[in-house]
C-alpha atoms as a PDB file:
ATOM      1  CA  UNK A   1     -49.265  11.145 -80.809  1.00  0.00           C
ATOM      2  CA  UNK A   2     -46.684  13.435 -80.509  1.00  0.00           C
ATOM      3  CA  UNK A   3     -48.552  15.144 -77.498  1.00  0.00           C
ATOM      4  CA  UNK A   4     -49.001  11.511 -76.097  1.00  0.00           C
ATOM      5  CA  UNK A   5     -45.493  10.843 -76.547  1.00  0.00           C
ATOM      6  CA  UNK A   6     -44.067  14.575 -75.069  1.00  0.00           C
ATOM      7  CA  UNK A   7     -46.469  13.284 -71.903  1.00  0.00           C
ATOM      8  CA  UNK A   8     -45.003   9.794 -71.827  1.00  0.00           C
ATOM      9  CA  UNK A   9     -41.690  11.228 -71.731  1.00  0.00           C
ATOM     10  CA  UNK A  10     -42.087  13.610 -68.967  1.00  0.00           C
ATOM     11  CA  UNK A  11     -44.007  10.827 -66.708  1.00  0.00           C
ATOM     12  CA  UNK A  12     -40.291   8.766 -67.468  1.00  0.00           C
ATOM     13  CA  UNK A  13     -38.761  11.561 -66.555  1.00  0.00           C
ATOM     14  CA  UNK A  14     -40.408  13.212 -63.484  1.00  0.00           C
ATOM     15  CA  UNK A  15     -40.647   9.209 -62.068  1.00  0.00           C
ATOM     16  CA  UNK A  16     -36.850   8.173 -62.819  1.00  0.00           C
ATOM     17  CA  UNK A  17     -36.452  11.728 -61.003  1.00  0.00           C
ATOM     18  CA  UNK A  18     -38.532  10.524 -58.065  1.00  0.00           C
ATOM     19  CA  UNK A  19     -36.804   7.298 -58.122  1.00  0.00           C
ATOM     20  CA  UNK A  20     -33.196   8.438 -58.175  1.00  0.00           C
ATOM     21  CA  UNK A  21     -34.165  11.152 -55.147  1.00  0.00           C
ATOM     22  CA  UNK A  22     -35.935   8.353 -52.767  1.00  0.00           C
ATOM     23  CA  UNK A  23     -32.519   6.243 -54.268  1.00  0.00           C
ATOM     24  CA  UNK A  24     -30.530   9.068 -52.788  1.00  0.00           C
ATOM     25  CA  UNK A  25     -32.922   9.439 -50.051  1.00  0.00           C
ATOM     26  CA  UNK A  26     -32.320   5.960 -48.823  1.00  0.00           C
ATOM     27  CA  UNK A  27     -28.284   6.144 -49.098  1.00  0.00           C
ATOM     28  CA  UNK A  28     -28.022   9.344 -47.290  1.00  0.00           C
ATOM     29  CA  UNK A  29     -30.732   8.072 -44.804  1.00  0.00           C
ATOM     30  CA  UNK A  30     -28.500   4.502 -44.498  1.00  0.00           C
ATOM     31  CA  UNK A  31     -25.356   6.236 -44.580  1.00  0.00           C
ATOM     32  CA  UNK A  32     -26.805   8.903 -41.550  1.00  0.00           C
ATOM     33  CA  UNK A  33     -28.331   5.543 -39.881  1.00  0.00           C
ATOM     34  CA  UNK A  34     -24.792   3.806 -40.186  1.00  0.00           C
ATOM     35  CA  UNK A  35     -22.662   6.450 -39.181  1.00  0.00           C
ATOM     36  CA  UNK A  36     -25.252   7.162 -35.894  1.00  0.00           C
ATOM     37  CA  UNK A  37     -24.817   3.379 -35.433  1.00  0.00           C
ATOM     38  CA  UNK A  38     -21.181   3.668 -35.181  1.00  0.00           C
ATOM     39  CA  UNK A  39     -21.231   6.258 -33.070  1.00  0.00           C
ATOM     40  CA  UNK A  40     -23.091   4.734 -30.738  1.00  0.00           C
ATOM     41  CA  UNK A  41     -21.683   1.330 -30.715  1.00  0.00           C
ATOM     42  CA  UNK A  42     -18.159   2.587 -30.459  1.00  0.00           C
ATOM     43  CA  UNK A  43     -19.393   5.195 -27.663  1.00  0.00           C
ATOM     44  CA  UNK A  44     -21.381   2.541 -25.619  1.00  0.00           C
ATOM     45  CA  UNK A  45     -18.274  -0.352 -25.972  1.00  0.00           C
ATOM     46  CA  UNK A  46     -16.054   2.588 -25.646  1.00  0.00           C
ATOM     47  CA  UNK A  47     -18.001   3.413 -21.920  1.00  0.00           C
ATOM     48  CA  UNK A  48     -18.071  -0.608 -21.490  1.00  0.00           C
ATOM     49  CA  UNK A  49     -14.038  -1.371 -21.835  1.00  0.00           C
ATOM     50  CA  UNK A  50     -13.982   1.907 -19.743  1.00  0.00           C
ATOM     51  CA  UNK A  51     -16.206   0.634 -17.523  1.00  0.00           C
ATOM     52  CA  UNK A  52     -14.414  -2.823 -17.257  1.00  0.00           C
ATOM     53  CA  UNK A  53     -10.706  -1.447 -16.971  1.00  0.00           C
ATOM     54  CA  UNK A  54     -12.059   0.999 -13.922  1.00  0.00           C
ATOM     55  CA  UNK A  55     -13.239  -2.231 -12.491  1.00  0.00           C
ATOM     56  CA  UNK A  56     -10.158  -3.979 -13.032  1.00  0.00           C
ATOM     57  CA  UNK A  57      -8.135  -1.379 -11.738  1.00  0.00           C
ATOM     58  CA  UNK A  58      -9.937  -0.992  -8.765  1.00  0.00           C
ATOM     59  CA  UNK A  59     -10.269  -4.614  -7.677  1.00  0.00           C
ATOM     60  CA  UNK A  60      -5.905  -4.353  -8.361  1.00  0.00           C
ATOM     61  CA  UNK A  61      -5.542  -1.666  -6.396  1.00  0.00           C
ATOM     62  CA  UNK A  62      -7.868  -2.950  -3.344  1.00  0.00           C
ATOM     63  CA  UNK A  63      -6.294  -6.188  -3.573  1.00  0.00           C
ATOM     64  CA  UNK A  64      -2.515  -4.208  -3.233  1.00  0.00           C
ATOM     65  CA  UNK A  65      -3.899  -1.961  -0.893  1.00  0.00           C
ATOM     66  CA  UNK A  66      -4.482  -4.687   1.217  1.00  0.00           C
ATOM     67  CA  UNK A  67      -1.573  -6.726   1.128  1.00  0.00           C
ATOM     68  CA  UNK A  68       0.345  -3.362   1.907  1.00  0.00           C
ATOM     69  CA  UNK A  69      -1.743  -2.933   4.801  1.00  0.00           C
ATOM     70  CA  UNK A  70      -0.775  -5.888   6.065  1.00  0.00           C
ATOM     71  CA  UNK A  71       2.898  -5.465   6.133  1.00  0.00           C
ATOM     72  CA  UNK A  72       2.725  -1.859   7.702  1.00  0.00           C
ATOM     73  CA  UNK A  73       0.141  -3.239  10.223  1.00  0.00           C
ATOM     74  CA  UNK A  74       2.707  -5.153  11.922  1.00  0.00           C
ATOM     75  CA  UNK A  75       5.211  -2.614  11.951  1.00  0.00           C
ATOM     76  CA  UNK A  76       2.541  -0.417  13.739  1.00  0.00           C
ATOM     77  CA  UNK A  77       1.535  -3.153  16.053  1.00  0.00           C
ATOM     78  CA  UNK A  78       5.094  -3.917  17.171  1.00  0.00           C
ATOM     79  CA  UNK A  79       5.219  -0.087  18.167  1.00  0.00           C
ATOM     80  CA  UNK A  80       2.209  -0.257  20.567  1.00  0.00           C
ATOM     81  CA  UNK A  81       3.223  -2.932  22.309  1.00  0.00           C
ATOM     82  CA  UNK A  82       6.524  -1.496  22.984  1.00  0.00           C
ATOM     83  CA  UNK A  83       4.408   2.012  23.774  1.00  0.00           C
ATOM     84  CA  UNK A  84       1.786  -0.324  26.099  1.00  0.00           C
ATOM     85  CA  UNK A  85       4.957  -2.351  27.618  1.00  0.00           C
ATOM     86  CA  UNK A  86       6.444   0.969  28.299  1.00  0.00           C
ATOM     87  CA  UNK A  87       3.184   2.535  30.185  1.00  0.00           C
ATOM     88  CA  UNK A  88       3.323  -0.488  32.170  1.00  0.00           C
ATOM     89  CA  UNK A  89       6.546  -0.193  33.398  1.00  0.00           C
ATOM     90  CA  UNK A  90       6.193   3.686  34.537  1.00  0.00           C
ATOM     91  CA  UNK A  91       2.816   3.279  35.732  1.00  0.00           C
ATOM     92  CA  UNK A  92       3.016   4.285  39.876  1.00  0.00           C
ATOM     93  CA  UNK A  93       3.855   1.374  41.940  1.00  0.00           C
ATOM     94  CA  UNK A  94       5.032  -0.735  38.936  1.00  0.00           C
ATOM     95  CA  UNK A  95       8.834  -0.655  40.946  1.00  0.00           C
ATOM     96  CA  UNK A  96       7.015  -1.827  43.979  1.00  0.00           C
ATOM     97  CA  UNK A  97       6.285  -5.778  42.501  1.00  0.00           C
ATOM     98  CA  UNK A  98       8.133  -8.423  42.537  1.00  0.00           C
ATOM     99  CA  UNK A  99       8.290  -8.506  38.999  1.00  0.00           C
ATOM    100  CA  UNK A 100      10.433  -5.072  37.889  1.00  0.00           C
ATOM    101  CA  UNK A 101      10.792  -3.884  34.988  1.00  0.00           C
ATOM    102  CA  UNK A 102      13.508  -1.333  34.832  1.00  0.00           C
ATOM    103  CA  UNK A 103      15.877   0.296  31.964  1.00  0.00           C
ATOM    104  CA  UNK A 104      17.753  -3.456  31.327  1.00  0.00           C
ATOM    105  CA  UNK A 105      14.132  -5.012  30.722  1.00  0.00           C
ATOM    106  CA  UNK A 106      12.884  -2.158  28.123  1.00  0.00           C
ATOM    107  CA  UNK A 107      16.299  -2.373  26.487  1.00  0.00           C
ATOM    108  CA  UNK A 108      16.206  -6.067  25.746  1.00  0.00           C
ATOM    109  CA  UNK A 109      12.185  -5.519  24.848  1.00  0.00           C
ATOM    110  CA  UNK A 110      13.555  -3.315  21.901  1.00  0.00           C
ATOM    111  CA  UNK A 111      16.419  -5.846  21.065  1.00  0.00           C
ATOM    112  CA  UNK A 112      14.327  -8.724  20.623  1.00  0.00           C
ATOM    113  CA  UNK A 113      11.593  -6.955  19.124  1.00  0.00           C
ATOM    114  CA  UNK A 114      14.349  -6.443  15.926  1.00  0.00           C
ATOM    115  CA  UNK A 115      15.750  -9.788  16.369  1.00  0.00           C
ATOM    116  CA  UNK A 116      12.379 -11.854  16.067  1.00  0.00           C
ATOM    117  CA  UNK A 117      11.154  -9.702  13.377  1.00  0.00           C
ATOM    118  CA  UNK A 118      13.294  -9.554   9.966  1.00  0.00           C
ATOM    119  CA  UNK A 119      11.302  -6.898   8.329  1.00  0.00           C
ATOM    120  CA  UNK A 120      11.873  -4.153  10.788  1.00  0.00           C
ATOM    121  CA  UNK A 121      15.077  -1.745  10.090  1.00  0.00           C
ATOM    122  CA  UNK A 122      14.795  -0.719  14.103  1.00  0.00           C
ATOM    123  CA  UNK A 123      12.923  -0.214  17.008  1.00  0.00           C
ATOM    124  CA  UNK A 124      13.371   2.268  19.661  1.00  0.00           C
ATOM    125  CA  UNK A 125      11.624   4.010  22.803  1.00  0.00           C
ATOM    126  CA  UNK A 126      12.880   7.735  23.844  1.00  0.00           C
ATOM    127  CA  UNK A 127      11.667   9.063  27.000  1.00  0.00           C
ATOM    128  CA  UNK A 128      10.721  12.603  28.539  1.00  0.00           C
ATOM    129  CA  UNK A 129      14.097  13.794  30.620  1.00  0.00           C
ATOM    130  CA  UNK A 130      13.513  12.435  34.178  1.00  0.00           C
ATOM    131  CA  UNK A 131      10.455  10.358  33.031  1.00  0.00           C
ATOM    132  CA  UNK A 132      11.939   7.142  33.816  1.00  0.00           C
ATOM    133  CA  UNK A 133      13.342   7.467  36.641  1.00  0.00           C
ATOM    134  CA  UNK A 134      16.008  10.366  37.982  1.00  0.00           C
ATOM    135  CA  UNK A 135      18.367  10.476  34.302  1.00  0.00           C
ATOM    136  CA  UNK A 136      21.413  12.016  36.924  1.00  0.00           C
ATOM    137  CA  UNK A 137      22.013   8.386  38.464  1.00  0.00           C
ATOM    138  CA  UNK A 138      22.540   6.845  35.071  1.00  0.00           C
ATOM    139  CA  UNK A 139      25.400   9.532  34.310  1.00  0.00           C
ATOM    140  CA  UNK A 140      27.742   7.900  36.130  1.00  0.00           C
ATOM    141  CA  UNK A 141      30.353   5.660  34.247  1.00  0.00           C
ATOM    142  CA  UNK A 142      29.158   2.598  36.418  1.00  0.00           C
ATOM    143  CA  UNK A 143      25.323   2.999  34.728  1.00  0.00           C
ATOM    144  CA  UNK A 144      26.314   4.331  31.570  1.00  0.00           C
ATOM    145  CA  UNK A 145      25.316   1.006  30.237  1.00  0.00           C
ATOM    146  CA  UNK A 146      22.012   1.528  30.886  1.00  0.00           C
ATOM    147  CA  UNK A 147      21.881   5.274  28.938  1.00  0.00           C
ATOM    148  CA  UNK A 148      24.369   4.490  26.008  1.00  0.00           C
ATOM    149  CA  UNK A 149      25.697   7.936  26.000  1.00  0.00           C
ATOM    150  CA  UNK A 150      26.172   8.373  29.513  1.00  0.00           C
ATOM    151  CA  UNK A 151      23.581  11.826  28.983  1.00  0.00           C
ATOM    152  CA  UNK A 152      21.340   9.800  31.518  1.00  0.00           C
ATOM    153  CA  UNK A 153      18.359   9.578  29.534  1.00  0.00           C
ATOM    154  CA  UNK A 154      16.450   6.970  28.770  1.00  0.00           C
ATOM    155  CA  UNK A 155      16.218   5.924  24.994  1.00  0.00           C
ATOM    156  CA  UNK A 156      17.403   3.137  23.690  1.00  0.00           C
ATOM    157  CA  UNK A 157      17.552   2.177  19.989  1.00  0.00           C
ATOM    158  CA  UNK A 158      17.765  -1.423  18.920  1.00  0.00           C
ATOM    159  CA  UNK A 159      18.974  -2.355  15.054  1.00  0.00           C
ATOM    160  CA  UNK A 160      20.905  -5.002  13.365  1.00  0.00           C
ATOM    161  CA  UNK A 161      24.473  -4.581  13.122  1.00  0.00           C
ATOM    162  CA  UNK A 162      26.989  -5.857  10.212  1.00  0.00           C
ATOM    163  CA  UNK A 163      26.841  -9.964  11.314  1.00  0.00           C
ATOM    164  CA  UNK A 164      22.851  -9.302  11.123  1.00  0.00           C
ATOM    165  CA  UNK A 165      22.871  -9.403  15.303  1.00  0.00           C
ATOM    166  CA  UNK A 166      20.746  -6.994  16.953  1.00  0.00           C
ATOM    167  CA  UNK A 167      22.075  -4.836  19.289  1.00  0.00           C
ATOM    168  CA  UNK A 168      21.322  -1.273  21.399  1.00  0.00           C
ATOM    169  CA  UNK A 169      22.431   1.830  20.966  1.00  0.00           C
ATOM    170  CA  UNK A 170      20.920   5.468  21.854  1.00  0.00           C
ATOM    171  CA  UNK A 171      18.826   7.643  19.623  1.00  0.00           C
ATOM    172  CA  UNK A 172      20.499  10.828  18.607  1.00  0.00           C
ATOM    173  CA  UNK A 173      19.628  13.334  21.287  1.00  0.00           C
ATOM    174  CA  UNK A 174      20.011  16.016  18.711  1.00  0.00           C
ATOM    175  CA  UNK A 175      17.508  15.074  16.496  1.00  0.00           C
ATOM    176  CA  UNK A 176      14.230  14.071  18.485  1.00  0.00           C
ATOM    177  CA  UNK A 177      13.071  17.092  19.034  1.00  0.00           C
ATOM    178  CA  UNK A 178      14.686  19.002  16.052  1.00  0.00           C
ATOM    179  CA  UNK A 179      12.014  20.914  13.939  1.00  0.00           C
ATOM    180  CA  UNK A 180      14.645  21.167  11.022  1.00  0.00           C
ATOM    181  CA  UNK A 181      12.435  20.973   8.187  1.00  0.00           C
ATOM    182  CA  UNK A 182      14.147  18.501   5.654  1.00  0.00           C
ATOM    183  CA  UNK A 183      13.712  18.383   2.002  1.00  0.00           C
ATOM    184  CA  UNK A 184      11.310  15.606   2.169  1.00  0.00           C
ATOM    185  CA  UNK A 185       8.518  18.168   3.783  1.00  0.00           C
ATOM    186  CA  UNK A 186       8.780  16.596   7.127  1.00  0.00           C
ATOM    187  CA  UNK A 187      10.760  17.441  10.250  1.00  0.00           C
ATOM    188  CA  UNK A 188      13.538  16.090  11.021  1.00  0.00           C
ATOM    189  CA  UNK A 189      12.569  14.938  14.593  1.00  0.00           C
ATOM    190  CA  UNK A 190       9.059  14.215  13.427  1.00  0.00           C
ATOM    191  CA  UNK A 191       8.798  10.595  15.103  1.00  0.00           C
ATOM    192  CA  UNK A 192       9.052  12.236  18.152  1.00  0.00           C
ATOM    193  CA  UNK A 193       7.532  15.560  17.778  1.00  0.00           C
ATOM    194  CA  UNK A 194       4.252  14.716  16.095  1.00  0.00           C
ATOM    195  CA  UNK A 195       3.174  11.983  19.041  1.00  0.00           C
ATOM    196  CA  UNK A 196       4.153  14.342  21.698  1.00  0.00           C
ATOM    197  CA  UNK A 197       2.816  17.765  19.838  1.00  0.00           C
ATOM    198  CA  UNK A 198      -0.819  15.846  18.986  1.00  0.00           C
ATOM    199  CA  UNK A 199      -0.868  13.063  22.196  1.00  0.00           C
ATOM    200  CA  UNK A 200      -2.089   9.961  19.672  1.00  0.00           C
ATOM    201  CA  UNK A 201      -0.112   7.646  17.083  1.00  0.00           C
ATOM    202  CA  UNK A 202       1.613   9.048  13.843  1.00  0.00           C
ATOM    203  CA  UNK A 203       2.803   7.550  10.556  1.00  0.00           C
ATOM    204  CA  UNK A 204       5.648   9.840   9.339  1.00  0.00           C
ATOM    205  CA  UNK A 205       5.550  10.082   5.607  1.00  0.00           C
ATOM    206  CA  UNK A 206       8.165   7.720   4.028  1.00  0.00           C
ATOM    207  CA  UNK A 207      11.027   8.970   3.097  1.00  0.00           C
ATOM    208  CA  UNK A 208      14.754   8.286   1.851  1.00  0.00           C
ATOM    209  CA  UNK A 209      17.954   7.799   4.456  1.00  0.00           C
ATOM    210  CA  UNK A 210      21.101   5.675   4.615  1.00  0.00           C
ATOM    211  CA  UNK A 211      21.424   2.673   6.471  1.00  0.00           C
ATOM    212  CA  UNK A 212      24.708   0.778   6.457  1.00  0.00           C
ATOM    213  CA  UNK A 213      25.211   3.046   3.358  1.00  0.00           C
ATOM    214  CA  UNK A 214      22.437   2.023   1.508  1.00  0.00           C
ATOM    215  CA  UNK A 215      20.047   4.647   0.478  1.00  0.00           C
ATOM    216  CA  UNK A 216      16.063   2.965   1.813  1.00  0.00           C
ATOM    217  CA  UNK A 217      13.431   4.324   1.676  1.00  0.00           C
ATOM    218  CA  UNK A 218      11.442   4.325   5.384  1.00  0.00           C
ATOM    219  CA  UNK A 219       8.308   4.816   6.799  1.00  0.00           C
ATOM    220  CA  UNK A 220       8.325   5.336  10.741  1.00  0.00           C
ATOM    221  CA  UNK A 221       5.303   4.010  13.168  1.00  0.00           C
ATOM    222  CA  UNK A 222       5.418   6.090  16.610  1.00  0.00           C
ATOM    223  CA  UNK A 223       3.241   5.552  19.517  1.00  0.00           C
ATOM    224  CA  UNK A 224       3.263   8.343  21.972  1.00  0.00           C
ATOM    225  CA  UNK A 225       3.840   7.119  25.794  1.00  0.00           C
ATOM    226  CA  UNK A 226       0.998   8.371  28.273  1.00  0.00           C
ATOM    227  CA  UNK A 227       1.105   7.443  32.070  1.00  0.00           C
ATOM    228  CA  UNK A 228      -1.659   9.170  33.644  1.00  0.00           C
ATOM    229  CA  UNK A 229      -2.510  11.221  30.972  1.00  0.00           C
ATOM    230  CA  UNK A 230       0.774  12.807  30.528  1.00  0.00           C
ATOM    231  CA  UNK A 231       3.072  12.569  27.795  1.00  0.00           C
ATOM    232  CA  UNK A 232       6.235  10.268  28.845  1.00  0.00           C
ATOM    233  CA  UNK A 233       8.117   9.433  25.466  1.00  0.00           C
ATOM    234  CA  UNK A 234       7.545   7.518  22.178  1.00  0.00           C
ATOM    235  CA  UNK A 235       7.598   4.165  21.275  1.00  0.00           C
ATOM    236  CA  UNK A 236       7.983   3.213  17.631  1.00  0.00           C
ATOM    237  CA  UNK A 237       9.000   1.089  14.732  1.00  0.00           C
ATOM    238  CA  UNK A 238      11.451   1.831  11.274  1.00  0.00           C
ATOM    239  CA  UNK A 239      10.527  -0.297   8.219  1.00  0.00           C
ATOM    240  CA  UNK A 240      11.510  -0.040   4.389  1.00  0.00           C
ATOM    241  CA  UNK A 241       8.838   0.543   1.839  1.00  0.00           C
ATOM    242  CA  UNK A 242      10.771  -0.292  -1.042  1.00  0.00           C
ATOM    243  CA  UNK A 243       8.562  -3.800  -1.397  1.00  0.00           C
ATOM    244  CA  UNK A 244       6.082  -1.583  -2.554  1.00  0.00           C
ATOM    245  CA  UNK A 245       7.827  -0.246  -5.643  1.00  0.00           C
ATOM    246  CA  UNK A 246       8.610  -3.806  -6.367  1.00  0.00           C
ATOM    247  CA  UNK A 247       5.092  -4.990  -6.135  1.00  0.00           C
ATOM    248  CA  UNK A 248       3.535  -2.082  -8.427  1.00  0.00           C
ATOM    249  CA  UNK A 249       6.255  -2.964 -10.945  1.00  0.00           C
ATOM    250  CA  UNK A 250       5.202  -6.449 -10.869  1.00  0.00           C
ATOM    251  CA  UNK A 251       1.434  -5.407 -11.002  1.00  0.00           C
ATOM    252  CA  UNK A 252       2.204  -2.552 -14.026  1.00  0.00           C
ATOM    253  CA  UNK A 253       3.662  -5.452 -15.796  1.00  0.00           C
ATOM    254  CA  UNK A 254       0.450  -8.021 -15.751  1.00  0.00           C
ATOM    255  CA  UNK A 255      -1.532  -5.494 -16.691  1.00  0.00           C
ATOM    256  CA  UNK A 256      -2.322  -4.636 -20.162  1.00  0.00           C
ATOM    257  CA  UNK A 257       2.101  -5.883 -20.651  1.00  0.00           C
ATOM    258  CA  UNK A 258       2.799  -2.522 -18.978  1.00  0.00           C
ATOM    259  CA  UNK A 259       1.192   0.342 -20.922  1.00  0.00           C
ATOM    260  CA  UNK A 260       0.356   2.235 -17.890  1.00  0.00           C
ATOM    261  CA  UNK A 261       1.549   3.490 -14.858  1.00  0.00           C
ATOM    262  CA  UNK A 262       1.486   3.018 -11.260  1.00  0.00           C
ATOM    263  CA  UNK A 263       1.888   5.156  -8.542  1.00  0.00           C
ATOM    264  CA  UNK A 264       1.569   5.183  -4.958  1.00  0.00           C
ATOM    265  CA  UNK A 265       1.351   8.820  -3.082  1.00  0.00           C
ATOM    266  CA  UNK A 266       2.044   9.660   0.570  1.00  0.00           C
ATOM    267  CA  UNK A 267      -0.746  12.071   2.263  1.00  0.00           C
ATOM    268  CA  UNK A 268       2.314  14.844   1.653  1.00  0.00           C
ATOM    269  CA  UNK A 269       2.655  14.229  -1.696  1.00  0.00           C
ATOM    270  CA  UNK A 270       5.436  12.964  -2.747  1.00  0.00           C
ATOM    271  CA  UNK A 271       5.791   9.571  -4.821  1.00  0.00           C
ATOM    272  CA  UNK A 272       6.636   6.395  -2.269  1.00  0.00           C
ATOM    273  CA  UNK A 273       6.435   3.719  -5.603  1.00  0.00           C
ATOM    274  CA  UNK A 274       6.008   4.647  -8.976  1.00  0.00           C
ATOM    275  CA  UNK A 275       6.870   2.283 -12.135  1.00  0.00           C
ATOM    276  CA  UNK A 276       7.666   5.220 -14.990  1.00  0.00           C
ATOM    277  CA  UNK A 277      10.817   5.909 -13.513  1.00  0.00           C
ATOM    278  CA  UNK A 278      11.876   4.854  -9.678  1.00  0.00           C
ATOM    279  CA  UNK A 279      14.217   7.614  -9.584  1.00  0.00           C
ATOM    280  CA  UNK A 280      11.904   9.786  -8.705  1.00  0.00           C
ATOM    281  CA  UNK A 281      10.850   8.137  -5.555  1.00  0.00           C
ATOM    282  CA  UNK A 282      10.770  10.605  -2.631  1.00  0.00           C
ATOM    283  CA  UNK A 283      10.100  13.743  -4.894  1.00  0.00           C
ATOM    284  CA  UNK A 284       6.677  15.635  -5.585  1.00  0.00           C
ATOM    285  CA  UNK A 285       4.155  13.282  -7.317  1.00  0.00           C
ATOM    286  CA  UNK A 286       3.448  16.831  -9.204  1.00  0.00           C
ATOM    287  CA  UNK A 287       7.071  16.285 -10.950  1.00  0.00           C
ATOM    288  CA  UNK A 288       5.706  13.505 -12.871  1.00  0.00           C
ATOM    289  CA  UNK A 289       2.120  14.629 -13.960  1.00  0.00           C
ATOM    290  CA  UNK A 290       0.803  18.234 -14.649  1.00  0.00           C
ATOM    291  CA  UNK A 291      -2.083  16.688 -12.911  1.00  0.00           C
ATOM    292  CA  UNK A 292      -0.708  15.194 -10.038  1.00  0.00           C
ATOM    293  CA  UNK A 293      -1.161  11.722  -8.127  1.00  0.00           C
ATOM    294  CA  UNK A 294      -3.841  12.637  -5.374  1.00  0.00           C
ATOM    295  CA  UNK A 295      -4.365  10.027  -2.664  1.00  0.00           C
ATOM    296  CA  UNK A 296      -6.630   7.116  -3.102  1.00  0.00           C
ATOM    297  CA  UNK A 297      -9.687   7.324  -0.806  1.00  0.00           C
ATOM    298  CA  UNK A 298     -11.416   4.283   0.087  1.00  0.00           C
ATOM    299  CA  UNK A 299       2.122   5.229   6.785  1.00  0.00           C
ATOM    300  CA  UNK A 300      22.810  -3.417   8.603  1.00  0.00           C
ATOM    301  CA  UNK A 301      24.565  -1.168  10.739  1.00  0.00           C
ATOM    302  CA  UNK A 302      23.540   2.598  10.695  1.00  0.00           C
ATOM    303  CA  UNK A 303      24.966   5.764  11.641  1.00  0.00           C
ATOM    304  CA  UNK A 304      22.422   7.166  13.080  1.00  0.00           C
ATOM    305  CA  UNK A 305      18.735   6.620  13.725  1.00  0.00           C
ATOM    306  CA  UNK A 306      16.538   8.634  10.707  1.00  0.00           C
ATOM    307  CA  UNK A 307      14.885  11.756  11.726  1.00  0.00           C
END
């Protein structure tokens, strides 16, 4: 019995053994299981809300994109037609019509073109010396009216004075064809030396300057002047870009109550809108991320004319 009873024991023993290891078999197994589980339901929801904010973010910033677009696309358009107007009226035998259209007509062009459109800061066309028409018989007091400075050349500037009226005025001579770099990274005759140096239509990066003493940020549309396939002049358009820091701050804010940040990035670099802190529009988007803002792949009375 005793034998029997040593046996019995061990069989109790060696099968509560068994017992508690497929016991601890099953919470290690269920633990391993759960944890795995986790894992992979946090990863895959993790890759989901990814997935979902990418897509949200995306569809935002076509949908801004767009509407931005549309703003700077009739800046630009304003600036060919003054650049195809232009071409028209220096193409050989245009004086010979009955219908000329001399220095007074392009003038008044520019003028209404600021007039009838509210969202332009200026327009302006600067001509080539002698390529409209001989500059020396507008030096004269008696045509000064039609030069502005009484230099003789052709290049009038149209912008809205302090009673909102648009009126004409001259470019600076000075600074057309200045290759002064500035601090922005762009020259500071750049509206007139990129169309003429590459023959075809340039955005100049936007960038800060003072009209009526207000500090605006600016983007410039200029349309190079060709009359049989030489360069004559520029045509082009000024318009403020500061609607776009206003409409990423609006965005930032409807989405997710602000926790991120927008940015917007000129092909140069530097930050045109950016909702952490809008005083530092206009520098490097480097000054605000280690990283960088790259592009996104899918342009009052005033003392002088920028540039």
């Amino acid at each position: 019995m005793k034998h029997f009873s040593s046996i019995k024991h061990f069989v109790v023993l060696a099968a509560g053994a068994c017992i508690l290891s497929v016991v601890a078999a099953l919470l290690i197994y269920n633990y391993v299981a759960t944890t795995r589980t986790g894992e992979f339901v946090e990863q895959h929801t993790g890759d989901l809300l990814e997935g979902a904010i990418d897509e949200r973010l995306t569809s935002l910033a076509d949908a801004q994109g767009e509407q931005i677009n549309r703003k700077l696309e009739q800046a630009l358009g304003i600036a060919r037609d003054l650049a195809a107007a232009s071409e028209l009226a220096a193409a050989p035998g245009s004086q010979d019509t009955a219908f000329e259209f001399g220095r007074p007509e392009l003038s008044a062009l520019v003028q209404q073109a600021v007039a009838k459109n509210d969202f332009l800061l200026d327009a302006f066309i600067g001509w080539e010396p002698n390529a409209f028409g001989n500059d020396d018989a507008y030096v004269v007091p008696e045509n000064n009216a039609q030069s502005y400075d009484g230099s003789g050349r052709f290049r009038p500037w149209a912008f809205k004075n302090d009673q909102g009226v648009a009126e004409v005025s001259a470019l600076d001579i000075t600074g057309m064809e200045n290759p002064k770099m500035l601090e922005s990274g762009i020259r500071r005759g750049e509206y007139y030396l990129c169309p003429k140096e590459g023959g075809d239509t340039c955005v100049v990066d936007p960038a800060f300057y003072d009209y009526d003493d207000k500090r605006v940020m600016v983007a410039t549309f200029s349309v190079p002047i060709v009359v049989d396939g030489a360069f004559k002049g520029v045509a082009g358009t000024d318009v403020s870009v500061d609607f776009i820091q206003t409409l990423l701050s609006q965005s930032n804010q409807g989405l997710y109550e602000g926790a991120g940040r927008m940015a917007l990035v000129a092909p140069l670099g530097r930050l045109v809108a950016y909702t952490g802190d809008a005083a530092r529009l206009g520098q490097p988007a480097t000054s605000v991320s280690s990283a960088g803002f790259g592009p996104r792949s899918s342009p009052c009375s005033a003392a002088s004319r920028p540039g």
